[in-house]
C-alpha atoms as a PDB file:
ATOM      1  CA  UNK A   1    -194.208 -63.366 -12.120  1.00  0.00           C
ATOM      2  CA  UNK A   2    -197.439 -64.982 -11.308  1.00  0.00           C
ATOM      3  CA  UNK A   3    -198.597 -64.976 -14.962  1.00  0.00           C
ATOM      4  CA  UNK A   4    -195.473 -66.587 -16.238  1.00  0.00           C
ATOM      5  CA  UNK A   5    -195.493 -69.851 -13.258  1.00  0.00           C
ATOM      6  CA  UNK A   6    -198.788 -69.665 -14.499  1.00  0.00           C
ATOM      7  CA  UNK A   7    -197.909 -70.053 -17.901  1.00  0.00           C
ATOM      8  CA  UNK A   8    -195.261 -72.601 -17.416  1.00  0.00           C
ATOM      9  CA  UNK A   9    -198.010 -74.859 -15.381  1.00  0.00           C
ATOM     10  CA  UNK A  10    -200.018 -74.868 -18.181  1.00  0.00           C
ATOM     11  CA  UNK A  11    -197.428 -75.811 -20.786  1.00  0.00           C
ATOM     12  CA  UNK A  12    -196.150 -78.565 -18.308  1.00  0.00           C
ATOM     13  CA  UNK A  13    -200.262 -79.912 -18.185  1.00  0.00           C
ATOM     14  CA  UNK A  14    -200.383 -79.505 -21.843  1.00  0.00           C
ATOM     15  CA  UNK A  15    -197.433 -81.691 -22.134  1.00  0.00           C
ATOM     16  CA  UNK A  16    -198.474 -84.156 -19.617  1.00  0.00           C
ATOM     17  CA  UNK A  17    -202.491 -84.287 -21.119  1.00  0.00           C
ATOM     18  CA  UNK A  18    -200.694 -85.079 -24.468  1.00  0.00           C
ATOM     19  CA  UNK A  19    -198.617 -87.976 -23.237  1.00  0.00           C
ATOM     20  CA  UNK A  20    -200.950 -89.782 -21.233  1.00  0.00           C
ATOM     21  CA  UNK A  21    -203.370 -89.505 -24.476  1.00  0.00           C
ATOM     22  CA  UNK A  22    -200.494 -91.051 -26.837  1.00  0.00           C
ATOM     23  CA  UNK A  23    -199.971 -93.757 -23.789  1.00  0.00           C
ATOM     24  CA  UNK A  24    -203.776 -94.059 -24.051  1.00  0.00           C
ATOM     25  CA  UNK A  25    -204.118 -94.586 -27.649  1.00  0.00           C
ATOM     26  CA  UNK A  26    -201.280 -96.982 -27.983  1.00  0.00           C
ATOM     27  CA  UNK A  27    -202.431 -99.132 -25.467  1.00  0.00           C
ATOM     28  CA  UNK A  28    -205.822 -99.438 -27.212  1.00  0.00           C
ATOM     29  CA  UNK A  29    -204.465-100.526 -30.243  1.00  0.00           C
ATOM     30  CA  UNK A  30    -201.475-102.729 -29.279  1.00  0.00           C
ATOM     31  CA  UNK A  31    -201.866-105.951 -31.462  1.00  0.00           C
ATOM     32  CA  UNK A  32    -198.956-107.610 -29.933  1.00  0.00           C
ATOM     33  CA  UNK A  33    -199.291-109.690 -26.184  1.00  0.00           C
ATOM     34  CA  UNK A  34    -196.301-107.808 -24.574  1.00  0.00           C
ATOM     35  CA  UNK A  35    -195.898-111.078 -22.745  1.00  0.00           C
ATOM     36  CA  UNK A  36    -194.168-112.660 -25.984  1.00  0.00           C
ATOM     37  CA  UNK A  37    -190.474-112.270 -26.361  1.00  0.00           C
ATOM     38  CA  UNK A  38    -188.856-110.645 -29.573  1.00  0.00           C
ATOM     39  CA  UNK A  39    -188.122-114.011 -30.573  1.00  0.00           C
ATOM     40  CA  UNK A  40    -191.602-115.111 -30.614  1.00  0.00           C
ATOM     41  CA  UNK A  41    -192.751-112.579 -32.271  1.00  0.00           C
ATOM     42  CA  UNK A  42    -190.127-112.559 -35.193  1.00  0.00           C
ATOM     43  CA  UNK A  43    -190.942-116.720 -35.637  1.00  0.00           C
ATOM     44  CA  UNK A  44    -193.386-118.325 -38.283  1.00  0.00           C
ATOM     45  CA  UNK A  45    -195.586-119.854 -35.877  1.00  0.00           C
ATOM     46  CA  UNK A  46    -199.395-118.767 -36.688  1.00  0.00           C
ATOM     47  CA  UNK A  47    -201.073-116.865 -34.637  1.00  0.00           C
ATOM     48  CA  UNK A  48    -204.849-115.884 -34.325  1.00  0.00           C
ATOM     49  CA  UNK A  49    -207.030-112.401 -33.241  1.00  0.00           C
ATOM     50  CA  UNK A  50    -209.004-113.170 -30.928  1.00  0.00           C
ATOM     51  CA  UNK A  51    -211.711-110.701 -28.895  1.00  0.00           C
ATOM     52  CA  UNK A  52    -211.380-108.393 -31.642  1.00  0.00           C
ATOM     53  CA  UNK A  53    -214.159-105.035 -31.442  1.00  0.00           C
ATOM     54  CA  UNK A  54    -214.937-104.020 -34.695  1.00  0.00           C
ATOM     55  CA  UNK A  55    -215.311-100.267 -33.511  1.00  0.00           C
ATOM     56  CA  UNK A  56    -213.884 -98.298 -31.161  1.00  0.00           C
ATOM     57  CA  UNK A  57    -211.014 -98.126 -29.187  1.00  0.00           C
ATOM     58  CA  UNK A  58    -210.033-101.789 -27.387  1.00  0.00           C
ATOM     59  CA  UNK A  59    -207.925-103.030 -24.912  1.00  0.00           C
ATOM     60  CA  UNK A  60    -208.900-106.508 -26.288  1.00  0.00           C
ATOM     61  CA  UNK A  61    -207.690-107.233 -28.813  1.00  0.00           C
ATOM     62  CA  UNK A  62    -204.822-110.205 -28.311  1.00  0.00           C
ATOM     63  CA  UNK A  63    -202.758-112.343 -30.371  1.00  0.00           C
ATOM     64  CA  UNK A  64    -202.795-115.806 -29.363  1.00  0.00           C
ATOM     65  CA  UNK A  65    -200.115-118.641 -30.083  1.00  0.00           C
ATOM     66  CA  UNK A  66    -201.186-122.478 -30.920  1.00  0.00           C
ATOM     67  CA  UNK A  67    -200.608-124.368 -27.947  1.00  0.00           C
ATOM     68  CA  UNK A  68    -198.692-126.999 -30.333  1.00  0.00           C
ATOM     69  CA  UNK A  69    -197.507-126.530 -33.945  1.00  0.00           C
ATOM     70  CA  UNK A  70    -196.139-129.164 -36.449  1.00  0.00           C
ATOM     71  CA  UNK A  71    -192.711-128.987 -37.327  1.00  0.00           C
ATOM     72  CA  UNK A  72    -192.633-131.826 -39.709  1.00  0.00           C
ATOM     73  CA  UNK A  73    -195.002-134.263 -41.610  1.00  0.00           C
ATOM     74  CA  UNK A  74    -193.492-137.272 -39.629  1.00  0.00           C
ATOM     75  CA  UNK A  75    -195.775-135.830 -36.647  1.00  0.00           C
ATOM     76  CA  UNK A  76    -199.036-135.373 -38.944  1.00  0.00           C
ATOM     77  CA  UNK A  77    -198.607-139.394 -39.970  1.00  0.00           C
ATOM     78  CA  UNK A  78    -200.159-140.970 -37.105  1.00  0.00           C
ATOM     79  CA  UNK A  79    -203.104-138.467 -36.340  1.00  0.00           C
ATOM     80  CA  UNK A  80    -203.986-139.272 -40.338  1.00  0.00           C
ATOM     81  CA  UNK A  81    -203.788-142.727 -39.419  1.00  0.00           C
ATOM     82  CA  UNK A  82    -205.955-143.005 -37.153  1.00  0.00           C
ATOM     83  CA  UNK A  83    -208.625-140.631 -38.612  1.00  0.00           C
ATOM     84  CA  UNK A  84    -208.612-143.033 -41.712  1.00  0.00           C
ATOM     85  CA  UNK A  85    -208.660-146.369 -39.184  1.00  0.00           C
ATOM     86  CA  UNK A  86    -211.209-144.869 -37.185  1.00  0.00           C
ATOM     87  CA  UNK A  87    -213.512-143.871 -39.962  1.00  0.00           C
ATOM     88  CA  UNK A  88    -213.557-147.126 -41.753  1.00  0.00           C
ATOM     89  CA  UNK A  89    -213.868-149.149 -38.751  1.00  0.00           C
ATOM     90  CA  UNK A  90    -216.538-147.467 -37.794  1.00  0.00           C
ATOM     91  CA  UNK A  91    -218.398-147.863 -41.946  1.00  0.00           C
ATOM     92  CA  UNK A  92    -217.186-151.851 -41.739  1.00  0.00           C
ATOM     93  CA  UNK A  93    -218.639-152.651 -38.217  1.00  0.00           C
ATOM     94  CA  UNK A  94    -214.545-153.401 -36.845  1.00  0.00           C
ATOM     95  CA  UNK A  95    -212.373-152.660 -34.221  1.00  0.00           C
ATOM     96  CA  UNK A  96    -209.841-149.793 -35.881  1.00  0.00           C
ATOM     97  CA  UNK A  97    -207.199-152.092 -35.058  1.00  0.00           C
ATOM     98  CA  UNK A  98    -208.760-154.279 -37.649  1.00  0.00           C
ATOM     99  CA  UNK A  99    -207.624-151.958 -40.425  1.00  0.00           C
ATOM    100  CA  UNK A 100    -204.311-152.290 -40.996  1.00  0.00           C
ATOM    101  CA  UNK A 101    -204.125-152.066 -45.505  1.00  0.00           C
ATOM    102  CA  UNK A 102    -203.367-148.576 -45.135  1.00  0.00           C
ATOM    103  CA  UNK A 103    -202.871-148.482 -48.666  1.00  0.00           C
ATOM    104  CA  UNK A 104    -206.103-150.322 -49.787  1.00  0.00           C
ATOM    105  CA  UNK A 105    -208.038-147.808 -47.806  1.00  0.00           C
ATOM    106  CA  UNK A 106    -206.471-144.627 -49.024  1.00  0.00           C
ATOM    107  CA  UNK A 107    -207.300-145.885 -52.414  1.00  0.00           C
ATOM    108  CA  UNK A 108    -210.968-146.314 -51.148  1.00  0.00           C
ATOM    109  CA  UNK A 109    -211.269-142.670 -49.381  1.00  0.00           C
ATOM    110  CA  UNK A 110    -209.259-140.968 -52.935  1.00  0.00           C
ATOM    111  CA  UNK A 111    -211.933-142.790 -55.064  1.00  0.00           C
ATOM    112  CA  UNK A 112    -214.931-142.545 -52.821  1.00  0.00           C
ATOM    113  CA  UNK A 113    -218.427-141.299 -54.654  1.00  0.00           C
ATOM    114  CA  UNK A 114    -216.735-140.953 -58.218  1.00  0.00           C
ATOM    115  CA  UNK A 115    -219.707-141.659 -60.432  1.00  0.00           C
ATOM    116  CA  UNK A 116    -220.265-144.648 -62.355  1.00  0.00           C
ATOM    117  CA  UNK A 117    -219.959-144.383 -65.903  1.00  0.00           C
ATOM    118  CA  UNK A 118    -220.193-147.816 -68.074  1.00  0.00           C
ATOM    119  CA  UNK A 119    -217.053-147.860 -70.208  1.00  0.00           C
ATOM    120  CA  UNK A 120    -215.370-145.291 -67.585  1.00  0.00           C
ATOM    121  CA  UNK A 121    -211.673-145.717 -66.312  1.00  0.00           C
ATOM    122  CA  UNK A 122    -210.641-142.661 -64.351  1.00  0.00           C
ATOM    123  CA  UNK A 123    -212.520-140.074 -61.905  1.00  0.00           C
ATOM    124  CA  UNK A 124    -214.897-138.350 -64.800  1.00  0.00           C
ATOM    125  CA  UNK A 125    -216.642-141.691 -63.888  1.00  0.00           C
ATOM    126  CA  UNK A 126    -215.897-145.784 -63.634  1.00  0.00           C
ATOM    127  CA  UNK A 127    -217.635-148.524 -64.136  1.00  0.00           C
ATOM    128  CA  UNK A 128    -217.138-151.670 -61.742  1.00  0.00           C
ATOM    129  CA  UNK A 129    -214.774-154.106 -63.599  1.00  0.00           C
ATOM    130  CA  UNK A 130    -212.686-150.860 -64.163  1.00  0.00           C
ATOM    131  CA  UNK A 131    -212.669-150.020 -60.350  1.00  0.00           C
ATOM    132  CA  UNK A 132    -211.581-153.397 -59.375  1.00  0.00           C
ATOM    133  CA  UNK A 133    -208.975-153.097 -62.694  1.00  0.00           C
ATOM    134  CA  UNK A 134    -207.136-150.051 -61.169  1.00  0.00           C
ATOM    135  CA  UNK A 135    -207.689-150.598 -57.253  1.00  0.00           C
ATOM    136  CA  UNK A 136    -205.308-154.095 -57.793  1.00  0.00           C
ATOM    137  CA  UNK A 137    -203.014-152.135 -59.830  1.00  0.00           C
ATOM    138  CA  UNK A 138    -202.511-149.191 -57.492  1.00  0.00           C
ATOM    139  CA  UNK A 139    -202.566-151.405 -54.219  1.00  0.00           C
ATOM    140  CA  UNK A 140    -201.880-155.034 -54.904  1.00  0.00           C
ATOM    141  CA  UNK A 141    -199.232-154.041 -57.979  1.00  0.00           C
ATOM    142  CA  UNK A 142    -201.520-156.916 -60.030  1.00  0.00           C
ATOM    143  CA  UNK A 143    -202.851-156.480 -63.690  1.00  0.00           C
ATOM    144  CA  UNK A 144    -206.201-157.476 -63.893  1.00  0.00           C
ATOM    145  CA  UNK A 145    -208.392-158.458 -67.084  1.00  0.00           C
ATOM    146  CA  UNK A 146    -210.912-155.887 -68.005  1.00  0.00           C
ATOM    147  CA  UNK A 147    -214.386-157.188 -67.201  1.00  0.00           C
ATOM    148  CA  UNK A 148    -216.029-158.844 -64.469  1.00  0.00           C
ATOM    149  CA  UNK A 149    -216.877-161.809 -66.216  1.00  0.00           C
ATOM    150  CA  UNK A 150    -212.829-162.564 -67.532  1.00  0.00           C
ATOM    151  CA  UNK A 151    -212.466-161.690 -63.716  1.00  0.00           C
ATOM    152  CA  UNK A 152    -214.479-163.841 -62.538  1.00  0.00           C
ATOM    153  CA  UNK A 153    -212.989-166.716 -65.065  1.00  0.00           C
ATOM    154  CA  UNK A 154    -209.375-166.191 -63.588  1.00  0.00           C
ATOM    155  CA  UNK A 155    -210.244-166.241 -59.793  1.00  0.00           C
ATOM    156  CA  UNK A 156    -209.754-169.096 -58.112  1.00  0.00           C
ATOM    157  CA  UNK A 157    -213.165-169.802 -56.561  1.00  0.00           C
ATOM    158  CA  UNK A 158    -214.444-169.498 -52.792  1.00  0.00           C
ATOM    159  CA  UNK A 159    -216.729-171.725 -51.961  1.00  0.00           C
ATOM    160  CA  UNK A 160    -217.607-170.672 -48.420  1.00  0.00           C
ATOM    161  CA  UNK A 161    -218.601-166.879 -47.930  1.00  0.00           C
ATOM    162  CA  UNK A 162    -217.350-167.444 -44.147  1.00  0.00           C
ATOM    163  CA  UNK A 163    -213.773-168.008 -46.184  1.00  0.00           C
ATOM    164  CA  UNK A 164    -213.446-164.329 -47.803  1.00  0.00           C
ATOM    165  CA  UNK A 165    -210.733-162.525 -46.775  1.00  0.00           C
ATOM    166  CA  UNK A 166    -210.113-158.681 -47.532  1.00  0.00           C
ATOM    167  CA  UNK A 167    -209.118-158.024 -51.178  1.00  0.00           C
ATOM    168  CA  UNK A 168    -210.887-161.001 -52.574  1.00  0.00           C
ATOM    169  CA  UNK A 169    -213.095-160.325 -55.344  1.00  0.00           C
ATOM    170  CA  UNK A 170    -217.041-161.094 -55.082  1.00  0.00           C
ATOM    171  CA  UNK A 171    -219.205-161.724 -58.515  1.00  0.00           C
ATOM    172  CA  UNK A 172    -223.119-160.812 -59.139  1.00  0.00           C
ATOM    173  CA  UNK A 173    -225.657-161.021 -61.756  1.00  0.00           C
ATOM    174  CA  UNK A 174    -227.659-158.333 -62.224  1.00  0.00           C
ATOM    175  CA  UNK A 175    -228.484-158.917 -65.225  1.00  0.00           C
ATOM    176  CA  UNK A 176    -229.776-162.649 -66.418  1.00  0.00           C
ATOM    177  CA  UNK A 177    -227.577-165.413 -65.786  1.00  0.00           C
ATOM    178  CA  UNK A 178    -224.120-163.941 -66.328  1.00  0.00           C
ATOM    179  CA  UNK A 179    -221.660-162.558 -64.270  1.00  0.00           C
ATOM    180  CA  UNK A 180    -222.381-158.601 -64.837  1.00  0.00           C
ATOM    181  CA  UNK A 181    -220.981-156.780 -61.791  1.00  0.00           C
ATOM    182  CA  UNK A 182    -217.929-157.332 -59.315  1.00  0.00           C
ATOM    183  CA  UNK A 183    -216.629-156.051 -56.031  1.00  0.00           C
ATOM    184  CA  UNK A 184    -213.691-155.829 -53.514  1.00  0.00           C
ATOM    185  CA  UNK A 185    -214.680-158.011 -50.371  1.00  0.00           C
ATOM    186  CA  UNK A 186    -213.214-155.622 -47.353  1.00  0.00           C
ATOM    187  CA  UNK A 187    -214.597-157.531 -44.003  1.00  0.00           C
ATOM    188  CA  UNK A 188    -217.463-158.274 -42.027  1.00  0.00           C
ATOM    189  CA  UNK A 189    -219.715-158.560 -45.426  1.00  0.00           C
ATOM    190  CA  UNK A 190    -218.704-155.024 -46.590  1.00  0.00           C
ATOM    191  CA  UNK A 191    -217.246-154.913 -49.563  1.00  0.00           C
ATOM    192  CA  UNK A 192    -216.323-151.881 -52.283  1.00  0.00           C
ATOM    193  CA  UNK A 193    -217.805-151.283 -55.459  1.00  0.00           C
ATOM    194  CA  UNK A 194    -218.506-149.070 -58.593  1.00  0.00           C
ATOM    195  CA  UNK A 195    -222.121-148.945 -58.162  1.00  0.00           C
ATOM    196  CA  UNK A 196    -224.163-148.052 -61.273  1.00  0.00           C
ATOM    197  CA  UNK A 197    -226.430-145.864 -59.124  1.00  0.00           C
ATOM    198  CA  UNK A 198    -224.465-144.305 -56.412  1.00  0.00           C
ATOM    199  CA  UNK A 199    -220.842-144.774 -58.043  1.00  0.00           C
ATOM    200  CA  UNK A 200    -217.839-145.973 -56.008  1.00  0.00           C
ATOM    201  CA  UNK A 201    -219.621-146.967 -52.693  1.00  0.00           C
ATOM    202  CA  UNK A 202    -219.209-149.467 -49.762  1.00  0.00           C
ATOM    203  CA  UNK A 203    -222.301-152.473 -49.629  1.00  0.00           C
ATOM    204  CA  UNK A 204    -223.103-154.915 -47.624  1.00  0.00           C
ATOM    205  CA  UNK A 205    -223.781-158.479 -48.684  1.00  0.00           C
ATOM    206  CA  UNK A 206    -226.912-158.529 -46.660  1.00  0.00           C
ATOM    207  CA  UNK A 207    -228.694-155.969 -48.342  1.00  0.00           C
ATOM    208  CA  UNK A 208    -231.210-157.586 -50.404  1.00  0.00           C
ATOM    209  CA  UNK A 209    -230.225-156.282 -53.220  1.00  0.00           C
ATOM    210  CA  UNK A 210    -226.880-158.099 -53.389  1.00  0.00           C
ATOM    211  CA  UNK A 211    -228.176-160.909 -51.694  1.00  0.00           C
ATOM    212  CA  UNK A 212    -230.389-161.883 -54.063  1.00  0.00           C
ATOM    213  CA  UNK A 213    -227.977-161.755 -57.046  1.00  0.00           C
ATOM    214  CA  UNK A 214    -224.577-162.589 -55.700  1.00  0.00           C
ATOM    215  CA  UNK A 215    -222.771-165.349 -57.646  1.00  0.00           C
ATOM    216  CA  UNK A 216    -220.023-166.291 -55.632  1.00  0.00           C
ATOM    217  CA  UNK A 217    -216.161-164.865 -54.959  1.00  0.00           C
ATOM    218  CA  UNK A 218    -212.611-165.860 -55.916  1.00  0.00           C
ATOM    219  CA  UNK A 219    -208.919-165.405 -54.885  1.00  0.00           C
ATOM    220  CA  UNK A 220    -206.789-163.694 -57.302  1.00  0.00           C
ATOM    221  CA  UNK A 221    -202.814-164.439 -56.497  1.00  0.00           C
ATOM    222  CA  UNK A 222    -201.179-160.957 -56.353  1.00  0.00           C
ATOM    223  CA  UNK A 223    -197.695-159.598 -55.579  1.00  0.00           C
ATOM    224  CA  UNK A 224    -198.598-157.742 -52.350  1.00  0.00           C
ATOM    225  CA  UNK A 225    -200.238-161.054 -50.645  1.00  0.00           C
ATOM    226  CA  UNK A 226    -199.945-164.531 -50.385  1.00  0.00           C
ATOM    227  CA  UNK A 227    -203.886-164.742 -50.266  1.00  0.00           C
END
């Protein structure tokens, strides 16, 4: 009699041992906060490991959810606004408020450090009447002539470098006496350019550079502006 309560107290400890070790090991691997609902879990939001030990049992191991997940691109719009407004503010010396050619900009940050190639027209490499040739196509809708000196022959001139205005187009000679290289006047003396050493690039009229060899800037009537 004794040897069987015994044996029945040891089955029932065995039993008991074995659960608590299952608990035990379940626990230690559970990959899923028990604080999210079913529905939570079963959603496409992403969620991230965090705290994870790479050996060993741990109790800390979590999934967490983003605090805040897009549901559409019409949310995405205005935080890629003002990354692009804040980042070419900052490069042209402006208040972001200043830059409101969303357009003309994009343009600028797709094209950005494409090398110059003389002769080029596309992003294996450009040369700077060709950059100015495509940049009024894409954002101003206007078909330009294809070097800077027929560019520069169907401006209509600015006399006054105080009277630029963004999208006007600003002439140099680099080379002798003619008209050899051409820009896109932004604001506040910036303007953008295929340059023939670093490629598609933002200047400044004040380096010396482009002091010394600019040749003056003109208008060119488009369909996107009345300048």
């Amino acid at each position: 009699m004794l040897m069987k309560n015994y044996f029945k107290k040891l089955v029932f400890g065995c039993i008991m041992g074995a659960s608590v070790m299952t608990i035990g090991c379940q626990s230690s691997q559970q990959l899923i906060d028990p604080s999210l609902s079913l529905k939570a879990r079963e959603s496409n939001d992403p969620r991230f490991l965090d705290g994870i030990a790479m050996a060993g049992n741990s109790s800390n191991i979590k999934i967490t959810t983003p605090k805040s997940t897009v549901r559409n691109h019409k949310e995405i719009v205005p935080s890629i606004t003002n990354m692009l407004q804040l980042k070419y503010a900052s490069v042209l010396g402006v208040v972001p408020q200043a830059i409101t050619n969303l357009s003309l900009y994009n343009f600028i940050e797709d094209w950005y450090g494409v090398r110059y190639r003389l002769g080029g027209n596309d992003k294996n490499g450009i040369d700077c009447s060709a950059f100015v040739q495509t940049l009024y196509d894409n954002v101003f809708c206007t078909d330009l002539v294809r070097t800077a000196f027929q560019q520069f022959r169907m401006c209509k001139t600015v006399w006054s470098a105080d009277s630029l205005k963004e999208g006007d187009l600003v002439f140099f000679k680099t080379r002798g006496k003619r008209i050899s290289h051409v820009g896109i006047y932004l604001m506040n003396d910036r303007f953008v350019h295929a340059s023939s050493s670093q490629g598609v690039i933002i200047s400044s009229l004040n380096e010396s550079y482009w002091s010394r060899s600019y040749a003056g800037a003109g208008k060119i009537p488009t369909k996107e502006s009345s300048f």
